[in-house]
Structure formats: structure tokens, C-alpha cells
Protein backbone atom coordinates (compact mmCIF):
# COMPACT_ATOMS: atom_id res chain seq x y z
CA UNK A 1 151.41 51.11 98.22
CA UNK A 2 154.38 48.75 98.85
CA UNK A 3 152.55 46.11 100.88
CA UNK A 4 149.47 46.32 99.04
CA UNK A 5 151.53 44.98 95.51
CA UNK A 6 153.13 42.88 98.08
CA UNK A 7 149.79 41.40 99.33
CA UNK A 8 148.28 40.94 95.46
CA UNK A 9 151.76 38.70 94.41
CA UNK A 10 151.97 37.10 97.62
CA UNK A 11 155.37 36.85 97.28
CA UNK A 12 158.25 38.94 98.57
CA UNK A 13 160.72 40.09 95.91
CA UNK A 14 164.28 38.79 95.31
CA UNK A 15 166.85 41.21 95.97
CA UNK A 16 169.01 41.03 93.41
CA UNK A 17 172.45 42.85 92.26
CA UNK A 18 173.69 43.54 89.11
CA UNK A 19 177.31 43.36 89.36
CA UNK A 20 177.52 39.80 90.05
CA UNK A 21 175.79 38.91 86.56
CA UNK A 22 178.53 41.64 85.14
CA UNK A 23 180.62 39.43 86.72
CA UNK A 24 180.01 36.13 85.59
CA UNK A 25 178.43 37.60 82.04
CA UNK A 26 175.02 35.81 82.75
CA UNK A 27 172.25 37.32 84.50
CA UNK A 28 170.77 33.83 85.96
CA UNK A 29 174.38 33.47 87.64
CA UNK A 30 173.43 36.94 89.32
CA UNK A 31 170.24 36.46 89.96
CA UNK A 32 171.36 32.23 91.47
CA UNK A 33 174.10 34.03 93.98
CA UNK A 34 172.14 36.96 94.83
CA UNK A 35 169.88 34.70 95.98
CA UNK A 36 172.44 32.45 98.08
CA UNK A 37 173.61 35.55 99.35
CA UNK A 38 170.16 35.97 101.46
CA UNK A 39 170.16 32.53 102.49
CA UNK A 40 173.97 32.98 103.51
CA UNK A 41 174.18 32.63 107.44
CA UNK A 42 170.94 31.08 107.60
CA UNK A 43 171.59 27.60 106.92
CA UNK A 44 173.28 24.57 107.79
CA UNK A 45 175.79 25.11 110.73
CA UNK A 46 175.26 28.72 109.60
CA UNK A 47 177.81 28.28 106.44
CA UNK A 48 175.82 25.82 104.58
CA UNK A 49 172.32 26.12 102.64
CA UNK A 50 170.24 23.49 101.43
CA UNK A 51 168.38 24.03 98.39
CA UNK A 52 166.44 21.93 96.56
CA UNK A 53 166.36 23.02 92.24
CA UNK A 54 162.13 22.98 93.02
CA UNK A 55 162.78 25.20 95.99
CA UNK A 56 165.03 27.61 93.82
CA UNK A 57 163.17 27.38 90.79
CA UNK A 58 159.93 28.76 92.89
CA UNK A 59 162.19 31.58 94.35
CA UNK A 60 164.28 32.76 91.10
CA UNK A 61 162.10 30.92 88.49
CA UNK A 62 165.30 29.76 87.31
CA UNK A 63 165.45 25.96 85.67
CA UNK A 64 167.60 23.14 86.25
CA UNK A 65 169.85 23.99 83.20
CA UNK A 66 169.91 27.58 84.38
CA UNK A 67 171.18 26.97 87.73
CA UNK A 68 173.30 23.89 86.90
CA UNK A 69 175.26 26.82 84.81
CA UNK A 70 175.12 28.92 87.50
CA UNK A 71 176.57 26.75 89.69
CA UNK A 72 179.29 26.05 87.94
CA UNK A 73 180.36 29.64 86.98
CA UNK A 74 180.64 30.50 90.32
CA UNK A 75 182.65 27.26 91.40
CA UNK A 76 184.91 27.74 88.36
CA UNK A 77 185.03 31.19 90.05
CA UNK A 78 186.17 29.48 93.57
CA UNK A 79 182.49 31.63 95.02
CA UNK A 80 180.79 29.16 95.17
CA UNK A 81 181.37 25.65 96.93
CA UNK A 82 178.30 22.52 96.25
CA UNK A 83 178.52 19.44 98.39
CA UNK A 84 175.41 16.41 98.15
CA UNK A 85 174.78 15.14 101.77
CA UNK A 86 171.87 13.02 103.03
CA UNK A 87 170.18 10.16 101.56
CA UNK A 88 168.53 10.77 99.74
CA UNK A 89 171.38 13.42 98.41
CA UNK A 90 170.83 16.81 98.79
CA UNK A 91 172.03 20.13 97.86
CA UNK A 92 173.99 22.26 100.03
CA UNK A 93 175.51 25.24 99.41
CA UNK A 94 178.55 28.03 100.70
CA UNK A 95 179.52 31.11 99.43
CA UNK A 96 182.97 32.20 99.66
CA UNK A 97 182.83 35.46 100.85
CA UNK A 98 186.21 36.37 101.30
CA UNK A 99 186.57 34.84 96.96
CA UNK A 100 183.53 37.03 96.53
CA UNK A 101 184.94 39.89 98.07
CA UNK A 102 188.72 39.64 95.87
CA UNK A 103 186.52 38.99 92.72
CA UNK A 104 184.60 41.89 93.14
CA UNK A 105 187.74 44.43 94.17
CA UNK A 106 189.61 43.32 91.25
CA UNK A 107 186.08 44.29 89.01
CA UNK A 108 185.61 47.18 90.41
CA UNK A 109 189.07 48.32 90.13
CA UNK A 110 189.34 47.53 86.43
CA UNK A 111 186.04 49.21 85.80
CA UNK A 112 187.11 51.81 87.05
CA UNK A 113 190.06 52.53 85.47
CA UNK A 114 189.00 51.36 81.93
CA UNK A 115 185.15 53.08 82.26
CA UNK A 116 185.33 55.80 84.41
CA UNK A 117 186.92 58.18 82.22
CA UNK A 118 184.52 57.26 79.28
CA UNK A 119 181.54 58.14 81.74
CA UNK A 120 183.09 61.07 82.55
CA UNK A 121 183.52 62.43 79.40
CA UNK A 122 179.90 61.05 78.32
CA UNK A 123 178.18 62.58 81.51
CA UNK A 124 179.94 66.01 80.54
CA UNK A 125 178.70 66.23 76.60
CA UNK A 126 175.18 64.90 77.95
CA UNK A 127 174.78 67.53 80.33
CA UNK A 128 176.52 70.04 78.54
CA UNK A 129 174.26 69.38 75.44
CA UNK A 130 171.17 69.39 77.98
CA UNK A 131 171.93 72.26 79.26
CA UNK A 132 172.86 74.41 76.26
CA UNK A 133 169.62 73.23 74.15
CA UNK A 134 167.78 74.35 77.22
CA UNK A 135 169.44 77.81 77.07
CA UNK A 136 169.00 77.97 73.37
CA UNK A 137 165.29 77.99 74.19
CA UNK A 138 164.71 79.50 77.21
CA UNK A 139 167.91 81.81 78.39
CA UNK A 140 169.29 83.08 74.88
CA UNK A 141 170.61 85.89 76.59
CA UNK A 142 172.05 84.48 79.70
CA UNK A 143 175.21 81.77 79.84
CA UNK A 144 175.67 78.96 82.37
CA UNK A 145 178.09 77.05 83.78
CA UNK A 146 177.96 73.42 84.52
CA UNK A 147 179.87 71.09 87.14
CA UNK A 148 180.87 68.56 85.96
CA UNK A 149 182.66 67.27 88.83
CA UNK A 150 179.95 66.48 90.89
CA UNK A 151 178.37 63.10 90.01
């Protein structure tokens, strides 16, 4: 069913990851480095991509003002390094990986001390409250326990 959608857009989707627009706060700055992310390895000297704005506009439908942003959210972020080379001058681009990587340790690590306790508790009284409207229903009679350890 896959390849059949695949065959009616004619395009291949863009992977694309959530936590770097969490990141950055902007969803087009997720969707811009997601997208240098594939590219990553593939370009110039294998560190360095060249994109044109037409060429990433027809891959993330992003616009000029869009990815300009983009851009620089991720430099101001030290991800992202943009150099013009050629004439006429062109875009090339390198992600910091190892940046990438510290950025996204130090996110995860303050989620997770800030959130996961509130989506503990909220996954507990959600299935607790599932699970005792179901027994109100169904299993008057009958009590049940629920995990709520395992996530």
C-alpha cells in the first residue's frame, strides 16, 4: 500500500523529527535540519552539502524567509555552519554533529527531569480513570489492578 501512495505523489517523504523543532521552538527549523541531516555525509568532501533555496524549497516546501530563519537558529545554536563558495556563490552546508549531539543531551536531560514526573502522574490518573470507568460498566463485581510502572 506503501509504494502505491508512493507511486501517486511521486515523491518520497521527508523524514522528519520532532525534537529538533522542540529544540529550536520552530517547526521549519526541524523540518530545515532534519532534512540536512539526510543529506549529511553525502555531500561535498562528505562534510559539506550544497543546497540551493529552489532545491530545498521543492524538498521541505519551505521559503526563503523560512529557511533564512532556520539557518540562523541553528548557527546561533553552533549546529549548523553556512559557507558561499563558487561563482556564482553557492550554498553549502555542515552540521555539527558532535554540537547536535550536546544540544540534544542537555534537552533531553532537562525534559526529563522537569516532565517526566508530570507524565507519570498523568499516565497513572488516565489509565486509572480508563480502567475504573471500564469496570464500572463491565466488571462491577470484580477489582483490578493497574501497572503503572510499565510505560
Amino acid at each position: 500500500m506503501n509504494s502505491f501512495i508512493l507511486q501517486l505523489f511521486g515523491e518520497y517523504p521527508v523524514a522528519f523529527n520532532p525534537l529538533l523543532a522542540r529544540i529550536v521552538g520552530n517547526a521549519g527549523a526541524g523540518l530545515f535540519l532534519s532534512q540536512m541531516l539526510y543529506w549529511c555525509g553525502k555531500g561535498y568532501k562528505g562534510d559539506w552539502v550544497y543546497k540551493t533555496i529552489e532545491e530545498m524549497k521543492e524538498e521541505t516546501c519551505l521559503s526563503r524567509s523560512e529557511q533564512d530563519r532556520a539557518i540562523k537558529k541553528w548557527k546561533q545554536l553552533g549546529v549548523l555552519d553556512k559557507k558561499l563558495r563558487g561563482v556564482p556563490p553557492m550554498r553549502h552546508f555542515r552540521v555539527n554533529i558532535t554540537a547536535l549531539v550536546k544540544l540534544l543531551d542537555a534537552t533531553l536531560h532537562t525534559d526529563k527531569s522537569t516532565n517526566l514526573k508530570s507524565q507519570i502522574e498523568q499516565n497513572t490518573i488516565t489509565e486509572n480513570t480508563s480502567v475504573n470507568t471500564y469496570r464500572d460498566r463491565y466488571l462491577a463485581p470484580r477489582k483490578r489492578v493497574v501497572r503503572v510502572d510499565r510505560f
